[in-house]
C-alpha atoms as a PDB file:
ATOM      1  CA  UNK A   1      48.261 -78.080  -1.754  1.00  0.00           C
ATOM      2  CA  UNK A   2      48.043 -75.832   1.284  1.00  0.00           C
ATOM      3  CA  UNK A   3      49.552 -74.335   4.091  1.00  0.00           C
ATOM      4  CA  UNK A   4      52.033 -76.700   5.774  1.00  0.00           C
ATOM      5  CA  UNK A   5      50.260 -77.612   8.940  1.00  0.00           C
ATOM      6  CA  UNK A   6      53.068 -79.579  12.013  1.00  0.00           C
ATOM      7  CA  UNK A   7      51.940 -83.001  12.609  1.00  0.00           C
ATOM      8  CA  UNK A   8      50.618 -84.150  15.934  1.00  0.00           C
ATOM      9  CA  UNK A   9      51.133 -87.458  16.522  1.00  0.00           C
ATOM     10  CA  UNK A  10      47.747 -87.925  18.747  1.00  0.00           C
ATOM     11  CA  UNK A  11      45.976 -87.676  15.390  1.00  0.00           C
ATOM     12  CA  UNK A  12      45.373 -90.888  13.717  1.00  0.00           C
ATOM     13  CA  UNK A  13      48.211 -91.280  10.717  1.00  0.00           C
ATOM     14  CA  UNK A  14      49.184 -94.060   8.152  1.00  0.00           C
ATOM     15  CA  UNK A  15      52.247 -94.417   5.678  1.00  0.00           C
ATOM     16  CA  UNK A  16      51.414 -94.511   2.157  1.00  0.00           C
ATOM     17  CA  UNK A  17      52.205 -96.379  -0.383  1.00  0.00           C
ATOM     18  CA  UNK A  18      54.739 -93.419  -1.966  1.00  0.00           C
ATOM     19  CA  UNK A  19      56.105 -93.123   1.282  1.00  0.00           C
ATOM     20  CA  UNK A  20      54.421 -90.059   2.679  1.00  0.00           C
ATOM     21  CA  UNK A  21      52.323 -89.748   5.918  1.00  0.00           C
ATOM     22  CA  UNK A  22      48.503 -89.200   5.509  1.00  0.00           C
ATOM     23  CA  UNK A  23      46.663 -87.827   8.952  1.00  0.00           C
ATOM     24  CA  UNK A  24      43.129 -87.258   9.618  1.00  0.00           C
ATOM     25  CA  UNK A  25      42.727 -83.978  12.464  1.00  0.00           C
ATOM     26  CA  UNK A  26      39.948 -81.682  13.506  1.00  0.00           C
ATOM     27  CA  UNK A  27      39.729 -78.589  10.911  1.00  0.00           C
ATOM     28  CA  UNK A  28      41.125 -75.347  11.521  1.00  0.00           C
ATOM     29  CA  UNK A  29      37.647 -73.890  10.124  1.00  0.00           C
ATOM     30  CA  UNK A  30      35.656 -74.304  12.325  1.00  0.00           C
ATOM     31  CA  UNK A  31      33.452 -77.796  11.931  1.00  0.00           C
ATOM     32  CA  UNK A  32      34.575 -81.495  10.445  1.00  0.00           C
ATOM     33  CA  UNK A  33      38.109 -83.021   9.592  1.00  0.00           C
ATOM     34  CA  UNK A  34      41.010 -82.483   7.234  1.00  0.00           C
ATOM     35  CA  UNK A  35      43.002 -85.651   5.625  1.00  0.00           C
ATOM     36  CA  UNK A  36      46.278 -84.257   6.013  1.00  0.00           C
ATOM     37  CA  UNK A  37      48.796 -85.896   3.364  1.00  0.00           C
ATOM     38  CA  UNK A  38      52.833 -84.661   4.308  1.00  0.00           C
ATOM     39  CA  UNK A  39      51.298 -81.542   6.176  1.00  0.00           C
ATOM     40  CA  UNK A  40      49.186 -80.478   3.277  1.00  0.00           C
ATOM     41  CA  UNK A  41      45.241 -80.213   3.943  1.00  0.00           C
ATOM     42  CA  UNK A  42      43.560 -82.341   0.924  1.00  0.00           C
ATOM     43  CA  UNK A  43      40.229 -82.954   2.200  1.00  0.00           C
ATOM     44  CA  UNK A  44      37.439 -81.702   4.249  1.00  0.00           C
ATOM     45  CA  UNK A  45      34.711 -83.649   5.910  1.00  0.00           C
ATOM     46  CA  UNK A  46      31.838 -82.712   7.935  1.00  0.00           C
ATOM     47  CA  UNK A  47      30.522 -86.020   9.023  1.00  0.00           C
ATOM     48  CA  UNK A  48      27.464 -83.829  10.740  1.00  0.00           C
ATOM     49  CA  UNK A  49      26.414 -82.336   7.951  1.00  0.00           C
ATOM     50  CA  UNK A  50      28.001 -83.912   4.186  1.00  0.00           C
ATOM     51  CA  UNK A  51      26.861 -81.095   2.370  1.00  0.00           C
ATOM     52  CA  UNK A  52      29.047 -78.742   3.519  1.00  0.00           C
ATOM     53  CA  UNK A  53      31.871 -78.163   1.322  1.00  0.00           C
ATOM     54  CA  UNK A  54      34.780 -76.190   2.593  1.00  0.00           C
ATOM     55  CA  UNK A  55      37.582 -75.932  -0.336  1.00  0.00           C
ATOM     56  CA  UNK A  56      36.117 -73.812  -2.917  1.00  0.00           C
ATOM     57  CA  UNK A  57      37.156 -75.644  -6.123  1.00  0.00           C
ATOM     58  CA  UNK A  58      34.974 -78.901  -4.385  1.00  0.00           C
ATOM     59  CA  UNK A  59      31.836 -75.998  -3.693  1.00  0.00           C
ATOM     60  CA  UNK A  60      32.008 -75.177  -7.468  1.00  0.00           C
ATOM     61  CA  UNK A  61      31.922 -79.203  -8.616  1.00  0.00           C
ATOM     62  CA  UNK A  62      28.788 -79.545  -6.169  1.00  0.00           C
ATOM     63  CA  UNK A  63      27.102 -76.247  -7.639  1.00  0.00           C
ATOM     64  CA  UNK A  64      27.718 -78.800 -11.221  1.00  0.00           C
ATOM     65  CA  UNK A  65      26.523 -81.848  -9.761  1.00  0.00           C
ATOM     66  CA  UNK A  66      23.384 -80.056  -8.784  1.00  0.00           C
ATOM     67  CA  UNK A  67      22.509 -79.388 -11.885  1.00  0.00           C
ATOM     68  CA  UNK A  68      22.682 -82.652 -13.290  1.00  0.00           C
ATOM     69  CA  UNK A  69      19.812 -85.024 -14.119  1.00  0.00           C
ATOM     70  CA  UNK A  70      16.188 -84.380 -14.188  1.00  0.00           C
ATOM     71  CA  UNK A  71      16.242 -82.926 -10.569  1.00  0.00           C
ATOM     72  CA  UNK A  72      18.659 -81.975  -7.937  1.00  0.00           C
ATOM     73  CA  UNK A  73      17.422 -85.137  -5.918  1.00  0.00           C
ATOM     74  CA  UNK A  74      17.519 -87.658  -8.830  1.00  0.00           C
ATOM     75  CA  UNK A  75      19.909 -90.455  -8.003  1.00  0.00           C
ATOM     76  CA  UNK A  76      23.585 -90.259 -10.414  1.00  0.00           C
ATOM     77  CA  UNK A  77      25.441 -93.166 -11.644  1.00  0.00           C
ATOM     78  CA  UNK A  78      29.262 -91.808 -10.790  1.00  0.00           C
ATOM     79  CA  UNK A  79      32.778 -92.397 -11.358  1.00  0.00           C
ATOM     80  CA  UNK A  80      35.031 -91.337  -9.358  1.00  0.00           C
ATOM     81  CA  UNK A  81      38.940 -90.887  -9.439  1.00  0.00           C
ATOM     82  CA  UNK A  82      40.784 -90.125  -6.626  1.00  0.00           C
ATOM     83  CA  UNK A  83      38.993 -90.905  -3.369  1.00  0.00           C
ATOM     84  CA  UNK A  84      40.570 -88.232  -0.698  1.00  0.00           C
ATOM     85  CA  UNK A  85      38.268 -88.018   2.131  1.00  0.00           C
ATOM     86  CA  UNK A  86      35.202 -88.995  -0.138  1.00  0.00           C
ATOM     87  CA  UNK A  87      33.487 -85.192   0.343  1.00  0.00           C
ATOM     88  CA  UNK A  88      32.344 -85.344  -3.062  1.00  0.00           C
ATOM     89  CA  UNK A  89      30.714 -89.086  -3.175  1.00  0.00           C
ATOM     90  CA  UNK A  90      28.969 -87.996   0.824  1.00  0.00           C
ATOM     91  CA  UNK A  91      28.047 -84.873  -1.057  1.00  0.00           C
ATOM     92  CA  UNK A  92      26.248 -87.029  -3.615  1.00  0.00           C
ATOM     93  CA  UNK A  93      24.921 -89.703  -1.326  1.00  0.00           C
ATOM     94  CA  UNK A  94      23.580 -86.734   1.003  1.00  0.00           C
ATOM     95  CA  UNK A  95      21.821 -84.812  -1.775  1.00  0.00           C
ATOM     96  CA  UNK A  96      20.853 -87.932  -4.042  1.00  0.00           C
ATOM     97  CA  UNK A  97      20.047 -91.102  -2.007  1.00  0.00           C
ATOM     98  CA  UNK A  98      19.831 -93.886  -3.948  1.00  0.00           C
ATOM     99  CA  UNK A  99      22.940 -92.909  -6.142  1.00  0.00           C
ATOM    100  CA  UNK A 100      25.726 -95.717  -7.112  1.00  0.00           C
ATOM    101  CA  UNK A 101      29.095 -94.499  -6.792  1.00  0.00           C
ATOM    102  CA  UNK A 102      32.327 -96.006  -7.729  1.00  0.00           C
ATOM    103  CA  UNK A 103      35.748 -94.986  -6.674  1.00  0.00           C
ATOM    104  CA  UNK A 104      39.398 -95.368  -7.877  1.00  0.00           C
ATOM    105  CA  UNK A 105      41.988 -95.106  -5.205  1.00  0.00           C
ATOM    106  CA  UNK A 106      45.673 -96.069  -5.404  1.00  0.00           C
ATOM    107  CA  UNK A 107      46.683 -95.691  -1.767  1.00  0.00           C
ATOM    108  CA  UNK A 108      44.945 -98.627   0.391  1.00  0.00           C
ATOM    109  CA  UNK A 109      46.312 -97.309   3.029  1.00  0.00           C
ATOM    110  CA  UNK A 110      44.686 -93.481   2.994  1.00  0.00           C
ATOM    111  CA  UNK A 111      41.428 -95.774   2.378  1.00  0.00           C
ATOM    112  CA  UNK A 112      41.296 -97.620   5.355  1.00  0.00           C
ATOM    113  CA  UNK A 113      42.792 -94.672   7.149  1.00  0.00           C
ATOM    114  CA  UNK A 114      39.124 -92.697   5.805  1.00  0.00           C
ATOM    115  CA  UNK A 115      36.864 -95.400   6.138  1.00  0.00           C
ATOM    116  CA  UNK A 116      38.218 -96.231  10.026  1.00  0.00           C
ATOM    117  CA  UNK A 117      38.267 -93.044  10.990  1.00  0.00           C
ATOM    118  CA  UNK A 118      35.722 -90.950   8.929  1.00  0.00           C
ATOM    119  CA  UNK A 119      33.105 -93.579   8.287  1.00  0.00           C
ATOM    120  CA  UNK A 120      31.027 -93.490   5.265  1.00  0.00           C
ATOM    121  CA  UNK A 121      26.876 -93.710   6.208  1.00  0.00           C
ATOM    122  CA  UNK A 122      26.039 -97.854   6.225  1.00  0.00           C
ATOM    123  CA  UNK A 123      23.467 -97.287   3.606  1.00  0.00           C
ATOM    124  CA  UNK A 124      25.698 -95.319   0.817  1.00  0.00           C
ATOM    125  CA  UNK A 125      25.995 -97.002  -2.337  1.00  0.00           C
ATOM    126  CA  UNK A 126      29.758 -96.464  -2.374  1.00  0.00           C
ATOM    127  CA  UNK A 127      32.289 -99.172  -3.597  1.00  0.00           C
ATOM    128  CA  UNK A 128      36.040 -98.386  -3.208  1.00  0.00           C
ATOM    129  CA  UNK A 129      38.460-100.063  -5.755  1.00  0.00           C
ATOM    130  CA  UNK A 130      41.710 -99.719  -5.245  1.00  0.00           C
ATOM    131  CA  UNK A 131      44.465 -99.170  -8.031  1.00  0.00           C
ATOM    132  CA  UNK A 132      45.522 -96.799 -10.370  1.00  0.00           C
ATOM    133  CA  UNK A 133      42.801 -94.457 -11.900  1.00  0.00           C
ATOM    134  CA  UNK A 134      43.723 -94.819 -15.497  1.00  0.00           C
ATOM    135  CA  UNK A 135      44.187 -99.243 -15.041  1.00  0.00           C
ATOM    136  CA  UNK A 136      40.431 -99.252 -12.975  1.00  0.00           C
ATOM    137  CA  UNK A 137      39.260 -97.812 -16.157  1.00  0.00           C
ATOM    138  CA  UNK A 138      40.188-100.334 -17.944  1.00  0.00           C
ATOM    139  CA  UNK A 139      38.647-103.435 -14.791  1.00  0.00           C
ATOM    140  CA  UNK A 140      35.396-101.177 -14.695  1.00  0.00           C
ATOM    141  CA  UNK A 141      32.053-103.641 -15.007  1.00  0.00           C
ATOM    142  CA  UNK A 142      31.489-103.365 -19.212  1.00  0.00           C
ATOM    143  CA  UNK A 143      27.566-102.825 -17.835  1.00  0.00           C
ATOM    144  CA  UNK A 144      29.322 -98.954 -17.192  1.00  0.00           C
ATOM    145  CA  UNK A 145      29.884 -98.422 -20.036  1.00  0.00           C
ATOM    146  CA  UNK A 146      27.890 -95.675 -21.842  1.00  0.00           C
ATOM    147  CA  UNK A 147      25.995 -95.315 -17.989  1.00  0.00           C
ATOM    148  CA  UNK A 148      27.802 -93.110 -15.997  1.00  0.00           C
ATOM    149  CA  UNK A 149      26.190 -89.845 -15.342  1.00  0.00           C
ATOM    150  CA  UNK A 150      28.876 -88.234 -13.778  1.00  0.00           C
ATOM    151  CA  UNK A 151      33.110 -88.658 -13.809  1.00  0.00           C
ATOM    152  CA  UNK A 152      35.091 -87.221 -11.338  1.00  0.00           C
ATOM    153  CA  UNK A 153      38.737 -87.200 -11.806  1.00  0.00           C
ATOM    154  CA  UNK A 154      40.188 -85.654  -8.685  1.00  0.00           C
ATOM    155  CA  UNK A 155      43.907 -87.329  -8.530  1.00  0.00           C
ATOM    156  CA  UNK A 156      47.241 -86.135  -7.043  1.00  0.00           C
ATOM    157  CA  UNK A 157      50.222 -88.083  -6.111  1.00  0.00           C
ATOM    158  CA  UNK A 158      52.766 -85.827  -4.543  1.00  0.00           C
ATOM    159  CA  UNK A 159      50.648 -82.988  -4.812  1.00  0.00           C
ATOM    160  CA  UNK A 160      50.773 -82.949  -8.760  1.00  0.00           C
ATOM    161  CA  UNK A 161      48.235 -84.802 -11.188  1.00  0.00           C
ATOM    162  CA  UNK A 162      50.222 -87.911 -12.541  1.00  0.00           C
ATOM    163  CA  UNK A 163      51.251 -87.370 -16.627  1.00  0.00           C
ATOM    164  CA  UNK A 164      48.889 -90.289 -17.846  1.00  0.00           C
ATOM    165  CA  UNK A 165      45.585 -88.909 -16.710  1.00  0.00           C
ATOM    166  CA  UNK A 166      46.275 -86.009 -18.765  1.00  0.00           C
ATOM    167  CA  UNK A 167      45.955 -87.433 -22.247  1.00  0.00           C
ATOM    168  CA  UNK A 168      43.910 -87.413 -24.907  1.00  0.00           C
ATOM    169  CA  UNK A 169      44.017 -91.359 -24.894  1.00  0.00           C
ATOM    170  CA  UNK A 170      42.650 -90.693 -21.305  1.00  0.00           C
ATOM    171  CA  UNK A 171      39.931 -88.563 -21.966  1.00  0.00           C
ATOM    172  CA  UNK A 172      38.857 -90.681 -24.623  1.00  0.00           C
ATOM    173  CA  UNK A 173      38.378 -94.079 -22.179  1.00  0.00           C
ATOM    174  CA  UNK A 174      36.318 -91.180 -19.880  1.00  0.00           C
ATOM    175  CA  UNK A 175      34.364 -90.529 -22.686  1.00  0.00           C
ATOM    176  CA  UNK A 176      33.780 -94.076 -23.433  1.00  0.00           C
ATOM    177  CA  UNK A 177      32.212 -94.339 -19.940  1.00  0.00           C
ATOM    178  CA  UNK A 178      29.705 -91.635 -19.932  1.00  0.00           C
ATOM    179  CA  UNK A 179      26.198 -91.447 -20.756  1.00  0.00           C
ATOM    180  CA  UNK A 180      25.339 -89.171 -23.874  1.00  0.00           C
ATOM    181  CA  UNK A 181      24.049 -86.412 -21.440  1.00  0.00           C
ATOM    182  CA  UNK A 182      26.874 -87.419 -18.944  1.00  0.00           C
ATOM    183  CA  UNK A 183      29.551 -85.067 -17.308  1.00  0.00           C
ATOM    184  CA  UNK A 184      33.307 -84.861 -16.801  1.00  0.00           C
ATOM    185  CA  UNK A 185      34.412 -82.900 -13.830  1.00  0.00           C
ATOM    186  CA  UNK A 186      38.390 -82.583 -13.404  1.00  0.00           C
ATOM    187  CA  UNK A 187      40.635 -80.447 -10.537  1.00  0.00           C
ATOM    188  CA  UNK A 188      43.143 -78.728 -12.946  1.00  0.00           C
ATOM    189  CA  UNK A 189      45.419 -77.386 -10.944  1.00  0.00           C
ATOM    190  CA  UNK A 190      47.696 -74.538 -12.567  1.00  0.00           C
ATOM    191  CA  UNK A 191      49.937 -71.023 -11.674  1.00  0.00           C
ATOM    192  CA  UNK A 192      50.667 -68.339 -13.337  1.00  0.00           C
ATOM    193  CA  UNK A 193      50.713 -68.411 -17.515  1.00  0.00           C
ATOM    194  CA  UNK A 194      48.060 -71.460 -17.145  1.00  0.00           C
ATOM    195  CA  UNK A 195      50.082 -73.339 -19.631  1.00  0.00           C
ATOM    196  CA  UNK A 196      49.157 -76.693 -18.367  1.00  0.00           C
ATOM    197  CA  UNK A 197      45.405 -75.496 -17.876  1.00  0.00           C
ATOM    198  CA  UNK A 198      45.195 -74.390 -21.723  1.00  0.00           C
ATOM    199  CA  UNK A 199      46.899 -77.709 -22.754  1.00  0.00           C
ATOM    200  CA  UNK A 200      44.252 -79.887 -20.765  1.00  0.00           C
ATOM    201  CA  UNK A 201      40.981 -77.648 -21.738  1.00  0.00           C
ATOM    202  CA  UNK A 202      42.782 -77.912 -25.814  1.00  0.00           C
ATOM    203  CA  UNK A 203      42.764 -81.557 -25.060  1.00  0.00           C
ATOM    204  CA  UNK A 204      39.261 -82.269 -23.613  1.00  0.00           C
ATOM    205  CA  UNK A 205      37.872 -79.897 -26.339  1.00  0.00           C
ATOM    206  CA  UNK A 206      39.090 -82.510 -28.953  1.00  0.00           C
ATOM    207  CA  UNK A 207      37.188 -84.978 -27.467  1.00  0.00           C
ATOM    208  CA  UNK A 208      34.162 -83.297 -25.894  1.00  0.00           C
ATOM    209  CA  UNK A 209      31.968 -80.958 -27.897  1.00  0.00           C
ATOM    210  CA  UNK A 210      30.964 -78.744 -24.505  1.00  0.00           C
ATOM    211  CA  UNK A 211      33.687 -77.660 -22.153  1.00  0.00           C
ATOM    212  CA  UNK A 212      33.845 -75.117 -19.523  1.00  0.00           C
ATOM    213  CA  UNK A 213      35.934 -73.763 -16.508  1.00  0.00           C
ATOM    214  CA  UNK A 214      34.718 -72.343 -13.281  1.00  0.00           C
ATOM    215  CA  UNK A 215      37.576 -70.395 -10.896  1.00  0.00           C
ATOM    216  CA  UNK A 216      38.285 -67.924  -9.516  1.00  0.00           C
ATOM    217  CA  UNK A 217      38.832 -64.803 -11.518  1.00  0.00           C
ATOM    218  CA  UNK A 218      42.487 -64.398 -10.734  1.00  0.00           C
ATOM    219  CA  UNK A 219      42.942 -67.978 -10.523  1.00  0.00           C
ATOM    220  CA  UNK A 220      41.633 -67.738 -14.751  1.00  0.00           C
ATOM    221  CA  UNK A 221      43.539 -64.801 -15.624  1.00  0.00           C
ATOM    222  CA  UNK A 222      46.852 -66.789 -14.755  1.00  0.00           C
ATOM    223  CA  UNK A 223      47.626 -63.759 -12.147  1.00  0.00           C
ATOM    224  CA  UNK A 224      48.244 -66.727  -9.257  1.00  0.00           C
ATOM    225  CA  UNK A 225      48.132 -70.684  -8.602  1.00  0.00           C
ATOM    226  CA  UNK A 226      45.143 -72.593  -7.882  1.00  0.00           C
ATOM    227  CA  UNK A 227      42.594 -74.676  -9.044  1.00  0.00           C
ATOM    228  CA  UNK A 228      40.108 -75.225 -12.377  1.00  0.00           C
ATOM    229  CA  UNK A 229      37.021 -76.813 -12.471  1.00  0.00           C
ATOM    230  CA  UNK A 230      36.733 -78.193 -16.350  1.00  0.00           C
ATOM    231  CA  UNK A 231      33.608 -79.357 -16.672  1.00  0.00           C
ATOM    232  CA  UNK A 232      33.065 -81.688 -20.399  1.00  0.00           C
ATOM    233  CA  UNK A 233      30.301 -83.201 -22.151  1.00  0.00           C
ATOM    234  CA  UNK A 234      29.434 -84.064 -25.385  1.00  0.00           C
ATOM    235  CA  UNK A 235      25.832 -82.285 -24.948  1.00  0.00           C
ATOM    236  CA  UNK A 236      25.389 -79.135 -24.006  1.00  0.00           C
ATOM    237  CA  UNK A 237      26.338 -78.237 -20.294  1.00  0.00           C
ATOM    238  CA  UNK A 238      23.892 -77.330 -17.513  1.00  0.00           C
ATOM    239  CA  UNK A 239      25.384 -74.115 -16.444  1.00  0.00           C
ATOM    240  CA  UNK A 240      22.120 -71.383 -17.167  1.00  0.00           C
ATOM    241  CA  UNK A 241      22.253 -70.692 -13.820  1.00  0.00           C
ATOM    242  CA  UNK A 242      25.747 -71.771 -12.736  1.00  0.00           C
ATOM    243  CA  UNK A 243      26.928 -67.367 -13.364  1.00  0.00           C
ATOM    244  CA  UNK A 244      24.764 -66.369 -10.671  1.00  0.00           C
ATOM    245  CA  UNK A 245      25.381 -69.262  -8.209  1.00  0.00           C
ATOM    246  CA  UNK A 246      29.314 -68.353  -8.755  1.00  0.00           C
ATOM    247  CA  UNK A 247      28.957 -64.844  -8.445  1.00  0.00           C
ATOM    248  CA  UNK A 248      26.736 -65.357  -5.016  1.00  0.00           C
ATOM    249  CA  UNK A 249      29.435 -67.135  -3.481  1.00  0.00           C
ATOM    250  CA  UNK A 250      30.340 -68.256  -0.674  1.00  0.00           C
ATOM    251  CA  UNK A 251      33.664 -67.998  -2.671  1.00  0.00           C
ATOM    252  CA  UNK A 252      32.864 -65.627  -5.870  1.00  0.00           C
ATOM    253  CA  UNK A 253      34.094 -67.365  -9.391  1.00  0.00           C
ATOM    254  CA  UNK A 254      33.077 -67.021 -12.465  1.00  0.00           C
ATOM    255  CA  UNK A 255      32.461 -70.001 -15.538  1.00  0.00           C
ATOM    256  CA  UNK A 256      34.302 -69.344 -18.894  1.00  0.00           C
ATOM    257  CA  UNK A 257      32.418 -70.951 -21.760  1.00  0.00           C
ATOM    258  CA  UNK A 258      31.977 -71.285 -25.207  1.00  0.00           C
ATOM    259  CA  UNK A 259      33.608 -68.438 -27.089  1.00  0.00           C
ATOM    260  CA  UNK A 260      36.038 -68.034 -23.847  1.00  0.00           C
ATOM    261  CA  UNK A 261      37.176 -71.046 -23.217  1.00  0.00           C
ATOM    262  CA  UNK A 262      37.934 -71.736 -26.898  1.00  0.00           C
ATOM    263  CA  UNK A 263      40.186 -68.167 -26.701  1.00  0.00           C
ATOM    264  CA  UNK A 264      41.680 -69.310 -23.225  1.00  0.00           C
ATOM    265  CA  UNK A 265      42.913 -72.615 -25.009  1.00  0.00           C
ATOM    266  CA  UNK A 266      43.641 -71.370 -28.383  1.00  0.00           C
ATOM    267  CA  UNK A 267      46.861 -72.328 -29.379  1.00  0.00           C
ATOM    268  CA  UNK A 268      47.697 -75.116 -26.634  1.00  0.00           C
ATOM    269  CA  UNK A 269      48.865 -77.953 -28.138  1.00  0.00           C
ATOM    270  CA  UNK A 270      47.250 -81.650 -27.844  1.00  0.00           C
ATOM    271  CA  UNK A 271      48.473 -83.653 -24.832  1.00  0.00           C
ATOM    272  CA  UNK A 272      48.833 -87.117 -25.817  1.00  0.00           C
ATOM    273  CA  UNK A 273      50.466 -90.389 -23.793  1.00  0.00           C
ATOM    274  CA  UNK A 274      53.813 -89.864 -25.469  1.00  0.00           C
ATOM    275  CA  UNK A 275      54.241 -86.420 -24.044  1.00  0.00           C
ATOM    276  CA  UNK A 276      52.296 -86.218 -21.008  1.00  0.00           C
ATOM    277  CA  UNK A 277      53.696 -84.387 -17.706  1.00  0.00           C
ATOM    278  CA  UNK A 278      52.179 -84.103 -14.483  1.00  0.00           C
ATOM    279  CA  UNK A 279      50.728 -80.751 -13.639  1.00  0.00           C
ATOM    280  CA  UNK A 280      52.814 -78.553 -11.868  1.00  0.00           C
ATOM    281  CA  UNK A 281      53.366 -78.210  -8.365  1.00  0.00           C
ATOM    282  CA  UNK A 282      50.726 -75.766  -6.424  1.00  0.00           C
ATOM    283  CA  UNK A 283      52.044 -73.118  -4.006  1.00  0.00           C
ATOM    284  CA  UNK A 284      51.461 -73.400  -0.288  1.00  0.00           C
ATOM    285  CA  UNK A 285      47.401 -71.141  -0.499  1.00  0.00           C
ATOM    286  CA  UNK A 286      45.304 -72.785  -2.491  1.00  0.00           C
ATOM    287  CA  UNK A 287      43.203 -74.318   0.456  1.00  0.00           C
ATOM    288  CA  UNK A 288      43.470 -71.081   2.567  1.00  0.00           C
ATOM    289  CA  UNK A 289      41.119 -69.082   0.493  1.00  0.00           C
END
């Protein structure tokens, strides 16, 4: 999902479970590591300072998460899918002590790679399950249920989001989980046309009565690849000031809601299990910008 960076075997590696080669090395920009899966950069970490978020589709899910909740300090019960380097559960635990967080991984081996060699803080309220996102749903504690202030879905495997967490039967179990007031954030990743983006927002908008994107402007217009933040509730979102924190940067986007959003996805057909695909493979820039 970026540019192709050569291995260097000093770096601490391990073999997944799909066969590729996940590697944890200093960052190229400047503070903090990369996880490194097949030469890609997925992940940034600044263990110095969690709140820095380098990738700017992660940057735009924190300027979400900071709305959510009474306060920006008010501690989030959160789901998350896909466990990467963990930015976004140290972003939480950083800004929100006292949060529990859950996480769905399906590579043990890219966990104990993260946890050995990017260590989460002793006190976090983080606990790793490992399996596939759209099973853990199902093995989730019922006392979840209806509690869960915050999803995350944040899943590739071979640098494309797997067909099944793409459905509307999906989105429904997500929706199961959440609080009445609660969020789903998902990476939609998508090129030119957007055809897969406009399928997924079509699909969350038949389950969720709020949904929104936040990207970059080109990255919305279809003009090149990259990635969507859909953000989906059932209430309405907390994105009055979300315009102006886009537009301020440090990477300008802008949120399409309401009216927009139901243009961008007007037409898109329904996914549902029985005709799922995984989303299509990104170029080699996203991360670069």
């Amino acid at each position: 999902m970026g540019r192709a960076r050569a291995r260097d075997a000093a770096n601490p590696q391990a073999r997944l479970e799909h066969g590729g080669i996940a590697e944890v090395a200093p960052s190229e920009f400047g503070s903090g590591f990369e996880l490194i899966v097949d030469g890609t950069p997925q992940s940034h970490v600044d263990l110095d300072d969690p709140t820095h978020l380098h990738f700017e589709y992660i940057v735009r899910m924190g300027a979400v998460i900071d709305q959510l909740g009474p306060s920006a300090s008010a501690p989030l019960s959160v789901l998350h899918l896909g466990a990467g380097a963990l930015t976004v559960p140290r972003y939480i635990e950083a800004t929100r002590p006292g949060s529990r967080q859950q996480v769905i991984e399906l590579e043990a081996p890219l966990v104990a790679l993260v946890r050995e060699h990017l260590p989460l803080p002793r006190s976090a309220a983080i606990r790793i399950r490992i399996g596939d996102a759209r099973e853990g749903l199902r093995r989730l504690p019922p006392a979840l249920t209806g509690r869960c202030d915050l999803v995350v879905s944040d899943v590739f495997s071979g640098a494309q989001t797997p067909a099944h967490l793409t459905s509307l039967e999906f989105y429904r179990e997500i929706a199961d989980l959440l609080a009445p007031a609660g969020v789903l954030l998902v990476n939609v990743a998508d090129g030119p046309g957007l055809a897969f983006a406009r399928r997924q927002v079509a699909t969350a908008m038949s389950v969720f009565d709020e949904v929104a994107l936040l990207a970059d402007t080109q990255v919305l217009k279809g003009r090149r690849f990259g990635n969507l933040v859909m953000a989906a509730s059932r209430t309405p979102l907390p994105t009055e000031w979300l315009p102006r924190l886009l537009a301020a940067g440090p990477h300008p986007a802008k949120i399409a809601q309401d009216t927009e959003v139901a243009a961008f996805a007007k037409g898109a057909a329904i996914v549902t299990d029985a005709d799922a695909v995984a989303s299509p493979r990104p170029d080699a820039s996203i991360f670069l910008r």
